[in-house]
Protein backbone atom coordinates (compact mmCIF):
# COMPACT_ATOMS: atom_id res chain seq x y z
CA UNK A 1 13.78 -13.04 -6.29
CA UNK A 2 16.40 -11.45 -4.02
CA UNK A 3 15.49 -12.54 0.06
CA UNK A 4 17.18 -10.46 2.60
CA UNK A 5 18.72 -11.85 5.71
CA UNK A 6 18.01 -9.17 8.28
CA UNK A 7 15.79 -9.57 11.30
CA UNK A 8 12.38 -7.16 11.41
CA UNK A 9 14.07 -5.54 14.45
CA UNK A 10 17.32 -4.94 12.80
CA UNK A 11 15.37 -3.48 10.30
CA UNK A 12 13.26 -1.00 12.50
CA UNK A 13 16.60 0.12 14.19
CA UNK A 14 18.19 1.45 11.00
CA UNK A 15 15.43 3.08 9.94
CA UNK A 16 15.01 4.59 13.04
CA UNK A 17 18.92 5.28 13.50
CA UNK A 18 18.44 7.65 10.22
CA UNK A 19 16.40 10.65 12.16
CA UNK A 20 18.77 12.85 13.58
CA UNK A 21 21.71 12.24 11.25
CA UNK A 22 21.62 13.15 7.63
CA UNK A 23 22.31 10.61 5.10
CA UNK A 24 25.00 10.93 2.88
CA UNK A 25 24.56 8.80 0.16
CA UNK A 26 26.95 7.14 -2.54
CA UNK A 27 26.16 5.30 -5.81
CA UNK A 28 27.88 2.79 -7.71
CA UNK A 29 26.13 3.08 -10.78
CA UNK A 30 27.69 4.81 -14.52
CA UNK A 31 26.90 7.55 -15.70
CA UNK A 32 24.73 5.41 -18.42
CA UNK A 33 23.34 2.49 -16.21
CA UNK A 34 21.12 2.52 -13.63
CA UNK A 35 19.79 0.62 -10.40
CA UNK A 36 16.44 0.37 -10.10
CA UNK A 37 14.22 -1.50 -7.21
CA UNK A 38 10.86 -2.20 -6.64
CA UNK A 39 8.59 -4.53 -4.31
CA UNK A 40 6.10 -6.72 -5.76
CA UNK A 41 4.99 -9.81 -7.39
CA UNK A 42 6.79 -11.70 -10.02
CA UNK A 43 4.21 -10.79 -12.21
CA UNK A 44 4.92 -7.32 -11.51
CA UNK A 45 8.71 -8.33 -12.10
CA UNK A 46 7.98 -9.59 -15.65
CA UNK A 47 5.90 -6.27 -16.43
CA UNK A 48 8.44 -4.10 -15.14
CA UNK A 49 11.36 -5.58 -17.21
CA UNK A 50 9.64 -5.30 -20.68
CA UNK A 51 9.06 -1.35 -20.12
CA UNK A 52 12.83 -0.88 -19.05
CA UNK A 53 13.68 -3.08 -21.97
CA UNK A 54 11.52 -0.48 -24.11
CA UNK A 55 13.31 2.07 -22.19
CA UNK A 56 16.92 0.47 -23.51
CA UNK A 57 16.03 -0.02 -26.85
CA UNK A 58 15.21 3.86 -26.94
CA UNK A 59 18.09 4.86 -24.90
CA UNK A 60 20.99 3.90 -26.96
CA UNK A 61 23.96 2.89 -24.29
CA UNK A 62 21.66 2.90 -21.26
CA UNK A 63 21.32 -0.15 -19.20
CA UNK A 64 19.08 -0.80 -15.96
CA UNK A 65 19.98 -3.27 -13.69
CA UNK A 66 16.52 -4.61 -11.24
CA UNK A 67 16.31 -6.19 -7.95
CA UNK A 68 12.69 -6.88 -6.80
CA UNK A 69 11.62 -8.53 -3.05
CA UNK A 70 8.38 -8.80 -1.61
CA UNK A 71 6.65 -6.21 0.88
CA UNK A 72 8.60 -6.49 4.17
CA UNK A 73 12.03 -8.03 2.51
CA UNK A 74 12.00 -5.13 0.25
CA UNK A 75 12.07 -2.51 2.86
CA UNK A 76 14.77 -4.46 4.90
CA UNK A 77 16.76 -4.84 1.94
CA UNK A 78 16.70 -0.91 1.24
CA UNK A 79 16.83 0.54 4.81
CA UNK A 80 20.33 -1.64 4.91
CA UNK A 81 21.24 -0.27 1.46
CA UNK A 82 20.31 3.32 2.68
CA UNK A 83 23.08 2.14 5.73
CA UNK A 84 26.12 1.38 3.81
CA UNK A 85 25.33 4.20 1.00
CA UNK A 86 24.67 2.37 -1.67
CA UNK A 87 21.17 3.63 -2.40
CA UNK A 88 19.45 2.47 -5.91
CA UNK A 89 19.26 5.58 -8.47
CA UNK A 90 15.48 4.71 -9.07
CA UNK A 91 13.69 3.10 -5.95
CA UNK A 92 9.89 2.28 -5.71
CA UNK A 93 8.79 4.13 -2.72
CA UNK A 94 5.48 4.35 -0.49
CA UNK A 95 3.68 7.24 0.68
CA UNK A 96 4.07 6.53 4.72
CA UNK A 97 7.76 6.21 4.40
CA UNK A 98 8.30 9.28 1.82
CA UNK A 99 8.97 11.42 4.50
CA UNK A 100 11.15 9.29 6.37
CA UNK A 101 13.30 9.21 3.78
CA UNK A 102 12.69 12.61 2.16
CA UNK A 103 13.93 14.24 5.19
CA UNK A 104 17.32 12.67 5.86
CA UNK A 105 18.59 13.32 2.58
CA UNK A 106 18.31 9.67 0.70
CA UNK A 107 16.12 11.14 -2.02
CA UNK A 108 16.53 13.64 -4.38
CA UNK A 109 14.16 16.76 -4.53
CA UNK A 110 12.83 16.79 -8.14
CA UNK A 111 11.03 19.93 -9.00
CA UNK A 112 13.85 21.45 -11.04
CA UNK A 113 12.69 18.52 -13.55
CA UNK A 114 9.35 19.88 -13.98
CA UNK A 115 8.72 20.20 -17.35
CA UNK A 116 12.18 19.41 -18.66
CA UNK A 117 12.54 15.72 -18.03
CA UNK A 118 9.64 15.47 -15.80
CA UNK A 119 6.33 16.04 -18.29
CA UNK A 120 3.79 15.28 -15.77
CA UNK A 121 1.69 18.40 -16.28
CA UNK A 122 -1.23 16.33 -17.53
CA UNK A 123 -1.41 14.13 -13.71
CA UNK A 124 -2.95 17.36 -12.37
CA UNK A 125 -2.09 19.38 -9.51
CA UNK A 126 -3.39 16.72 -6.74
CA UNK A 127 -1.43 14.23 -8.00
CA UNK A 128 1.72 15.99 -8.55
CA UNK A 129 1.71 17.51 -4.90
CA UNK A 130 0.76 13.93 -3.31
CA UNK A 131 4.55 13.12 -3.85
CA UNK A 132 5.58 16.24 -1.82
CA UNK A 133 7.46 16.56 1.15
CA UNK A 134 7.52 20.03 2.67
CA UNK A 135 6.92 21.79 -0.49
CA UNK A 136 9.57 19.97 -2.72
CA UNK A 137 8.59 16.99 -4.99
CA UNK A 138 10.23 13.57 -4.43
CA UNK A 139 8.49 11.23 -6.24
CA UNK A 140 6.52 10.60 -9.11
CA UNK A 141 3.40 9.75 -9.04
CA UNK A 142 2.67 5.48 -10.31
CA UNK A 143 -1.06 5.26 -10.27
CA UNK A 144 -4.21 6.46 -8.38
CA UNK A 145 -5.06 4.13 -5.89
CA UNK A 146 -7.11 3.24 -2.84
CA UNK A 147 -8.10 0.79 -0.72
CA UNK A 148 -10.32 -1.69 -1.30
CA UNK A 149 -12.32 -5.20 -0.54
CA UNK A 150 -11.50 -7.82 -2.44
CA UNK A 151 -14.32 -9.96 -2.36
CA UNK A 152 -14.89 -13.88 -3.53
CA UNK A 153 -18.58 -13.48 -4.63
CA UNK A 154 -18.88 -16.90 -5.20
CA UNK A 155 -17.65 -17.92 -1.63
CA UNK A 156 -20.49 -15.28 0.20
CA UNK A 157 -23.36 -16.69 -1.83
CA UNK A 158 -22.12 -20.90 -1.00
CA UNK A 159 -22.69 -19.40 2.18
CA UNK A 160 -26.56 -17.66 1.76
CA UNK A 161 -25.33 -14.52 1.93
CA UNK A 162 -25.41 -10.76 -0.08
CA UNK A 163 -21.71 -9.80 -0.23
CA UNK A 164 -20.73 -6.37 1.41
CA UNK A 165 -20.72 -3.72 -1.33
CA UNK A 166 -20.53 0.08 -1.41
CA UNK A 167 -22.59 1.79 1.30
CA UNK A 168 -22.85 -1.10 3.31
CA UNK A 169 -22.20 0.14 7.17
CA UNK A 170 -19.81 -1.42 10.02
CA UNK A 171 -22.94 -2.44 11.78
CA UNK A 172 -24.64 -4.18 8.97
CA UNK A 173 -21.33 -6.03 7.50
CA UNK A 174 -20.80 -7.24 11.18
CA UNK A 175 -24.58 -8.98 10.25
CA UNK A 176 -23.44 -10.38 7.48
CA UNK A 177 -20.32 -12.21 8.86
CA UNK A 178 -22.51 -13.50 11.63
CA UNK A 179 -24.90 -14.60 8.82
CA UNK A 180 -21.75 -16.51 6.96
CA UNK A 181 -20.75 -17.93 9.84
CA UNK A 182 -24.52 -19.76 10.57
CA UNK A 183 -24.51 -20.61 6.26
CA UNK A 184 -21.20 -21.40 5.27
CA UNK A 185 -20.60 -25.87 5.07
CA UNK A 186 -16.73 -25.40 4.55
CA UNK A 187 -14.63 -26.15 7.05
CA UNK A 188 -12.14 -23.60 8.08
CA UNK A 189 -13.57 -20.53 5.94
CA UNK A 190 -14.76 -17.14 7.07
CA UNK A 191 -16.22 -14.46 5.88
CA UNK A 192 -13.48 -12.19 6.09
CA UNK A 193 -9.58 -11.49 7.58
CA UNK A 194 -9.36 -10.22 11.24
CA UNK A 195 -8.88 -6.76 10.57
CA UNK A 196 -8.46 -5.76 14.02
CA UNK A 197 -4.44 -5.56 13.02
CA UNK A 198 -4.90 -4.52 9.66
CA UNK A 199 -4.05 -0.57 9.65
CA UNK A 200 -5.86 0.04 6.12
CA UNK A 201 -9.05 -0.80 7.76
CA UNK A 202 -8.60 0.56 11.30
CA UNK A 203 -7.34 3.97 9.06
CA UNK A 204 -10.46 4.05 7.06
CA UNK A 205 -12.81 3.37 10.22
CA UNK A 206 -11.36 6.64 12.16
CA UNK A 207 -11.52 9.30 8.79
CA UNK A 208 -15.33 7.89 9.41
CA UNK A 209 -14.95 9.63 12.68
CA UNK A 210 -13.16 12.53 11.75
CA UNK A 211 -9.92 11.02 13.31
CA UNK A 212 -7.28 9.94 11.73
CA UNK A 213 -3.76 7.61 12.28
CA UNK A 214 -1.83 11.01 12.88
CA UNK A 215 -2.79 14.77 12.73
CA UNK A 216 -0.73 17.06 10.87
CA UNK A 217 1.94 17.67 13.17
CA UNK A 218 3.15 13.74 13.30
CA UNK A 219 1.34 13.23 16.43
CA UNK A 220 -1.76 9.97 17.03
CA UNK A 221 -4.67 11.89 15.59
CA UNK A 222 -6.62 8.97 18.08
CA UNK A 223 -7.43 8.11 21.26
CA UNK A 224 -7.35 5.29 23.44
CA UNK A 225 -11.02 4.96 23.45
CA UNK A 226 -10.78 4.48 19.98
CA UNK A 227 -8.44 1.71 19.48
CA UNK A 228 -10.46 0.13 22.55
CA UNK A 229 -13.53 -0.20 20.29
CA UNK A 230 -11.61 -1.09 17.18
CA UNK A 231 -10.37 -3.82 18.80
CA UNK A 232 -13.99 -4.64 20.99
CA UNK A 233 -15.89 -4.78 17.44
CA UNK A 234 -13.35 -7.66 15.87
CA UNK A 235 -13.31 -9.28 18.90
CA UNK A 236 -16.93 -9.64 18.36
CA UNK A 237 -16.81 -10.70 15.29
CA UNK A 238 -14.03 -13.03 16.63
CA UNK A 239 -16.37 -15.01 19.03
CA UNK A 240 -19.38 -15.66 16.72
CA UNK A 241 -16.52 -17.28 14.14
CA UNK A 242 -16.90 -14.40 11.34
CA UNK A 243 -13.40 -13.86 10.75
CA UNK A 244 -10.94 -16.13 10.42
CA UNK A 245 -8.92 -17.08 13.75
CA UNK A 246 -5.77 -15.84 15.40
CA UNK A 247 -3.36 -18.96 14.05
CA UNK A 248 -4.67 -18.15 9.99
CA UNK A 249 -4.62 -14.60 10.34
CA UNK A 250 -0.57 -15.08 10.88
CA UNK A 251 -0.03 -16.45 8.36
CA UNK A 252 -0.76 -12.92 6.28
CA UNK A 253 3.02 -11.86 5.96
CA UNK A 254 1.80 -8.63 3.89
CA UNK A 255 2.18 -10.24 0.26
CA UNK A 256 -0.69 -11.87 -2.02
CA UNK A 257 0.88 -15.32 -1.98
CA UNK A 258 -0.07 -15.15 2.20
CA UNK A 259 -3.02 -13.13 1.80
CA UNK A 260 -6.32 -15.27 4.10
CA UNK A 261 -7.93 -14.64 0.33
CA UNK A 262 -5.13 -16.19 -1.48
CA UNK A 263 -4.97 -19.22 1.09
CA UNK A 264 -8.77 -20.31 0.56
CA UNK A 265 -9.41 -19.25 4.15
CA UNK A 266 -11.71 -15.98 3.31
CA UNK A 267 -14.35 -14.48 1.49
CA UNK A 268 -12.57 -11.49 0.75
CA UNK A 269 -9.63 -9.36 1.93
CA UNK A 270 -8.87 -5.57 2.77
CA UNK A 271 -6.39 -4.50 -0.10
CA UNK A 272 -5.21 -1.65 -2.50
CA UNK A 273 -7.74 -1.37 -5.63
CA UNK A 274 -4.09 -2.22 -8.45
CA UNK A 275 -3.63 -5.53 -6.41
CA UNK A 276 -6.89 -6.91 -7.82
CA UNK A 277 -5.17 -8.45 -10.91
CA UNK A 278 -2.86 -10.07 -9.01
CA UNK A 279 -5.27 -11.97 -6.58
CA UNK A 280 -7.26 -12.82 -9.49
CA UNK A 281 -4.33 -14.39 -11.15
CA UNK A 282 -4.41 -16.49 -8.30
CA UNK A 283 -8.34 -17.67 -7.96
CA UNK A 284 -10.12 -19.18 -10.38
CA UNK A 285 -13.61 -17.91 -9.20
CA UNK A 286 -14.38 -14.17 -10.18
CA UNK A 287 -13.24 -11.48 -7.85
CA UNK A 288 -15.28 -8.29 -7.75
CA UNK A 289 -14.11 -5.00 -5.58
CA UNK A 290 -15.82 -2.85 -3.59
CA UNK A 291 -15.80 -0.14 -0.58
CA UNK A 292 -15.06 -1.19 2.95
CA UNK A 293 -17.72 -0.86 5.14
CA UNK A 294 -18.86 2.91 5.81
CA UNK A 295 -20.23 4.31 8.83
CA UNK A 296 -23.92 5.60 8.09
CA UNK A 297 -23.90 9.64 7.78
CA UNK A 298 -19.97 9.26 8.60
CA UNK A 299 -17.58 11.36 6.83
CA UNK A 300 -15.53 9.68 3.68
CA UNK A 301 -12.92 6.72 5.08
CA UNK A 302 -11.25 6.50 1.26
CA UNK A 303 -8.67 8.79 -0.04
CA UNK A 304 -7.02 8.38 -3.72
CA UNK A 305 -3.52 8.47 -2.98
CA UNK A 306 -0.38 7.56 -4.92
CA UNK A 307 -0.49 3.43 -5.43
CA UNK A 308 3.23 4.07 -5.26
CA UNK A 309 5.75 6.74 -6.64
CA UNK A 310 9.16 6.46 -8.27
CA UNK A 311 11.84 8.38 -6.30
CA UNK A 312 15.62 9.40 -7.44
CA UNK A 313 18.22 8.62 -5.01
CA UNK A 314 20.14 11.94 -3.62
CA UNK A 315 23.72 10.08 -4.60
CA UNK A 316 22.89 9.10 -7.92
CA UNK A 317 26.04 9.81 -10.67
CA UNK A 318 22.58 9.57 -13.38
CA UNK A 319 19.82 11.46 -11.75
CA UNK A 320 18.48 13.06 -14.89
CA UNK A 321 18.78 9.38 -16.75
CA UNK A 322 16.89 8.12 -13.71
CA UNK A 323 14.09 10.84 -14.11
CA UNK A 324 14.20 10.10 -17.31
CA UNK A 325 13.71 6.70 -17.05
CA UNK A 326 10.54 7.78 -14.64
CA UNK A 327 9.37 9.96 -16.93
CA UNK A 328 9.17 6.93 -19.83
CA UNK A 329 7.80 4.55 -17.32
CA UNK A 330 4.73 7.21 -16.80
CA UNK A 331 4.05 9.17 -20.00
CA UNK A 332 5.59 6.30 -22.70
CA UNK A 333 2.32 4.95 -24.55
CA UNK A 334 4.55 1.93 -25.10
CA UNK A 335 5.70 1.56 -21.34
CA UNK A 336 2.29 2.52 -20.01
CA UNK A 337 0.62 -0.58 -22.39
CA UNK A 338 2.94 -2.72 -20.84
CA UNK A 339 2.69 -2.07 -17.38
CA UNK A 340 -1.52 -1.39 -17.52
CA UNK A 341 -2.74 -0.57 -13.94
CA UNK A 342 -0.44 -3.11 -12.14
CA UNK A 343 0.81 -0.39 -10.24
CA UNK A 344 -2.59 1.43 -10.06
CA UNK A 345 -4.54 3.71 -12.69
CA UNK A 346 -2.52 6.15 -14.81
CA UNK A 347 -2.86 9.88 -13.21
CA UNK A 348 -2.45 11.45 -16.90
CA UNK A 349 -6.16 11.37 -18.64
CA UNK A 350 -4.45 11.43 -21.74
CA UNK A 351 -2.24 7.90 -20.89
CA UNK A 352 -5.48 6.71 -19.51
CA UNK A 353 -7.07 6.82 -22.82
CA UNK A 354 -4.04 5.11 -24.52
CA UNK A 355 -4.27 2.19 -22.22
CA UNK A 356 -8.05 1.75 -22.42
CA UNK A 357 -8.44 -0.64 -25.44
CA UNK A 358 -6.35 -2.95 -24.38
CA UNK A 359 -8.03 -3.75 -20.58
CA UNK A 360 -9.52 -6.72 -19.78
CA UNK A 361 -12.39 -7.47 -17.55
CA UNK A 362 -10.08 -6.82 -14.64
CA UNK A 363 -8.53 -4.11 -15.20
CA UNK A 364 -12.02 -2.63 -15.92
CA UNK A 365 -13.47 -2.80 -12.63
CA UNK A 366 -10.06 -1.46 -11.05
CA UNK A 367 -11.19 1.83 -13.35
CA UNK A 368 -14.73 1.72 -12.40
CA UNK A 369 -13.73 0.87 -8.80
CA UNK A 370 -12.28 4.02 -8.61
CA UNK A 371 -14.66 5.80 -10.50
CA UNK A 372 -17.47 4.76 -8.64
CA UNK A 373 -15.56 4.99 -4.89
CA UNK A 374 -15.81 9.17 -5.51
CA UNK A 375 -18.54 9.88 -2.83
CA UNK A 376 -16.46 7.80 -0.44
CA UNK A 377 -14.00 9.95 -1.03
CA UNK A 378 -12.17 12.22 1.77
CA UNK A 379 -8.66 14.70 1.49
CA UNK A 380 -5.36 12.98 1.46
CA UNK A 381 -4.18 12.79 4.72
CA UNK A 382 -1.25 14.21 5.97
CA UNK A 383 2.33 12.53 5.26
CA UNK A 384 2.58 9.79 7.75
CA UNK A 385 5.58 10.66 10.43
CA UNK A 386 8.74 8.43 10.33
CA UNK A 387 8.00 5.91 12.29
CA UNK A 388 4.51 5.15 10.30
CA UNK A 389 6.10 2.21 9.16
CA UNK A 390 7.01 0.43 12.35
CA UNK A 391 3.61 1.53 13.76
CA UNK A 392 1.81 -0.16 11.35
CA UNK A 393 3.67 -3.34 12.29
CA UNK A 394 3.41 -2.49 16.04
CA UNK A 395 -0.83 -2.47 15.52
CA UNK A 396 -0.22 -5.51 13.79
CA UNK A 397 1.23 -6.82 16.63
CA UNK A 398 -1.28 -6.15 19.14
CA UNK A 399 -4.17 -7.62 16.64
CA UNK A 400 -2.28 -10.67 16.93
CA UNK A 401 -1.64 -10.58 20.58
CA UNK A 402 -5.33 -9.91 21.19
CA UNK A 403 -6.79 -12.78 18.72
CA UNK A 404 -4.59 -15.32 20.93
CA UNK A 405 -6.12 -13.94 24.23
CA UNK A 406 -3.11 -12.62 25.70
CA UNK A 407 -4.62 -8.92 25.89
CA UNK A 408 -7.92 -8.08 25.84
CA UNK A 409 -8.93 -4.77 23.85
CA UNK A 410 -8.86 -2.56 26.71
CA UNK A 411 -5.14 -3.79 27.38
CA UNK A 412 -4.56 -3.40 23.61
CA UNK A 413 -6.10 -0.43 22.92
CA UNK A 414 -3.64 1.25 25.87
CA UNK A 415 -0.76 -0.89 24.70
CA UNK A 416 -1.17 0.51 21.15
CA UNK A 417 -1.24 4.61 22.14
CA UNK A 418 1.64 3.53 24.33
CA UNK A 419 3.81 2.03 22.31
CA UNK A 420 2.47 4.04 19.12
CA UNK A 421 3.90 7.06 21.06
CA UNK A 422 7.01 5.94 21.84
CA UNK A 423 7.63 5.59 18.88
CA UNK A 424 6.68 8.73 16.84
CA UNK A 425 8.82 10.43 19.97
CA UNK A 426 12.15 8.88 18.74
């Protein structure tokens, strides 16, 4: 696995140094080989390979040269390809930083595809459009997804007590970590992560509210009085021991291999419903998956969204080989066998079916995960603004900052709208 050098903060500076100055990009690759990156595990890695190997063999010519990195390496390791114009021709991109990158020119728009290269029809309107930007389509659509709790069954009854599952409320699963906490005989295990940094969880917890991380204009769609009690109800949580403490939530770099789960320090974990294979990889107790908590007669917290989307890059010298190759990766029966729902469930029905026989017990409750999750179920929110990304670390931040005791939730609650804003006003 490629590592990248570069600091977090020389990453946030290039990727805020592209608003305001178009990108002009260059590639490197033939007209009959292709660069393609993704983030993930190696697992993922070994997946990927044998579909673009599928992809070869029925490509006479064509060649696809990979580079994979975990979470946060990955995005430094683009951002500083985006700088010196050397973009990928296929890159693995996220929803919150689609627009980032949609806007200064790094991607290309792909609608004039549609139906040519691009046979997506079957995904359905909602999933098509989730990969737009303004109107124009820049990615393709990998897999529904959502979030989800990953949950050690096993590790909540050692401890006495009913794991959460769906419909169970903020209130009541703030009962049940206080009741692990009183049951549980192993030392240094908790019920769950700290959230209170964890921007999947705070996300769901304000759609509950009707709030959101941003409105539709880019803007906080929250308050200070909101982050305040985010932050108050961990911090409870905190005290009685439920969740694990400041110096083991830290150690979560955003990757499975650090997840609290992974490390033997949790019960469960707050996660994306097409990672479940890979933390079961790693465990040999069963995993199950369920809802995070939901706030009783509160509006849906879960959205289906794109797991993640394959974009073009605006200077490729092969853009229709590279929607091609996005096209195979999405509607192949052979490439979609291989790659099952690492990457999340297949939008098409029709590739769903194909891929069916061959799931395993895991793979199954990802399906009925999702299946089940639909009265949880809210709109897709709006495209997160460009500096989503560096927000989510900023929260992150503060979690940490008020686990140690240097703020207290009323500091970081204001700290977070503060610095938040200064940042979506770059």
């Amino acid at each position: 696995m490629t590592t990248s050098n570069l600091t977090r903060r020389h990453f946030l500076g290039l990727a805020a140094g592209l608003a305001g100055a178009l990108y002009s990009p260059v590639s490197l690759a033939a007209d009959n080989r292709l660069r393609f990156m993704w983030w993930g595990s190696r697992e993922r890695a070994e997946l990927t390979r044998n579909a673009l190997a599928a992809f070869t063999a029925a490509n006479p010519g064509a060649a696809v040269d990979t580079e994979y990195l975990d979470w946060l390496d990955y995005w430094q390791r683009f951002v500083s390809l985006v700088a010196i114009r050397q973009t990928p021709d296929l890159i693995q991109m996220d929803y919150r930083y689609l627009k980032l990158y949609a806007n200064n020119g790094v991607l290309l728009p792909l609608d004039r595809y549609l139906g040519n290269r691009l046979d997506i029809d079957s995904f359905g309107q909602h999933n098509i459009d989730s990969c737009r930007v303004d109107g124009k389509l820049y990615g393709v659509n990998l897999g529904i997804n959502s979030t989800a709790a990953v949950v050690d069954r096993e590790g909540w009854a050692a401890a006495g007590v009913e794991p959460p599952s769906f419909g169970t409320d903020w209130e009541a699963f703030r009962d049940k970590c206080e009741a692990f906490a009183k049951g549980n005989r192993q030392p240094n295990y908790y019920a769950t992560p700290d959230a209170g940094g964890i921007t999947i969880a705070f996300e769901n917890w304000l759609r509950q509210r009707g709030k959101g991380l941003y409105d539709s204009e880019g803007q906080l769609g929250f308050e200070t009085a909101d982050a305040v009690e985010w932050f108050r109800y961990w911090a409870d949580i905190r005290a009685f021991g439920g969740c694990v403490p400041a110096d083991i939530q830290v150690l979560d770099k955003h990757s499975i291999e650090t997840s609290v789960l992974i490390l033997g320090f949790a019960a469960m974990d707050f996660a994306h419903s097409n990672m479940l294979l890979n933390y079961q990889q790693r465990i040999a107790r069963p995993l199950d998956i369920t809802a995070f908590p939901a706030d009783a007669g509160g509006l849906p917290g879960h959205y289906y969204k794109p797991s993640q989307m394959l974009s073009v890059g605006a200077g490729s010298t092969a853009p229709d080989l590279a929607v091609e190759l996005a096209n195979f990766l999405v509607m192949s029966p052979e490439a979609v066998r291989i790659l099952g729902v690492d990457r999340g469930i297949p939008a098409s029905p029709a590739m769903r079916e194909v891929l069916s026989p061959q799931l395993n017990e895991v793979d199954r409750k990802t399906i009925d995960y999702i299946d089940k999750l639909a009265p949880w179920i809210g709109p897709l929110p709006p495209t997160p603004p460009l500096g989503a990304g560096e927000v989510t670390i900023t929260l992150q931040g503060i979690g940490h900052e008020i686990a140690f005791g240097h703020l207290t939730p009323k500091q970081g609650g204001e700290k977070l709208i503060r610095d938040a804003a200064a940042i979506l006003s770059k």
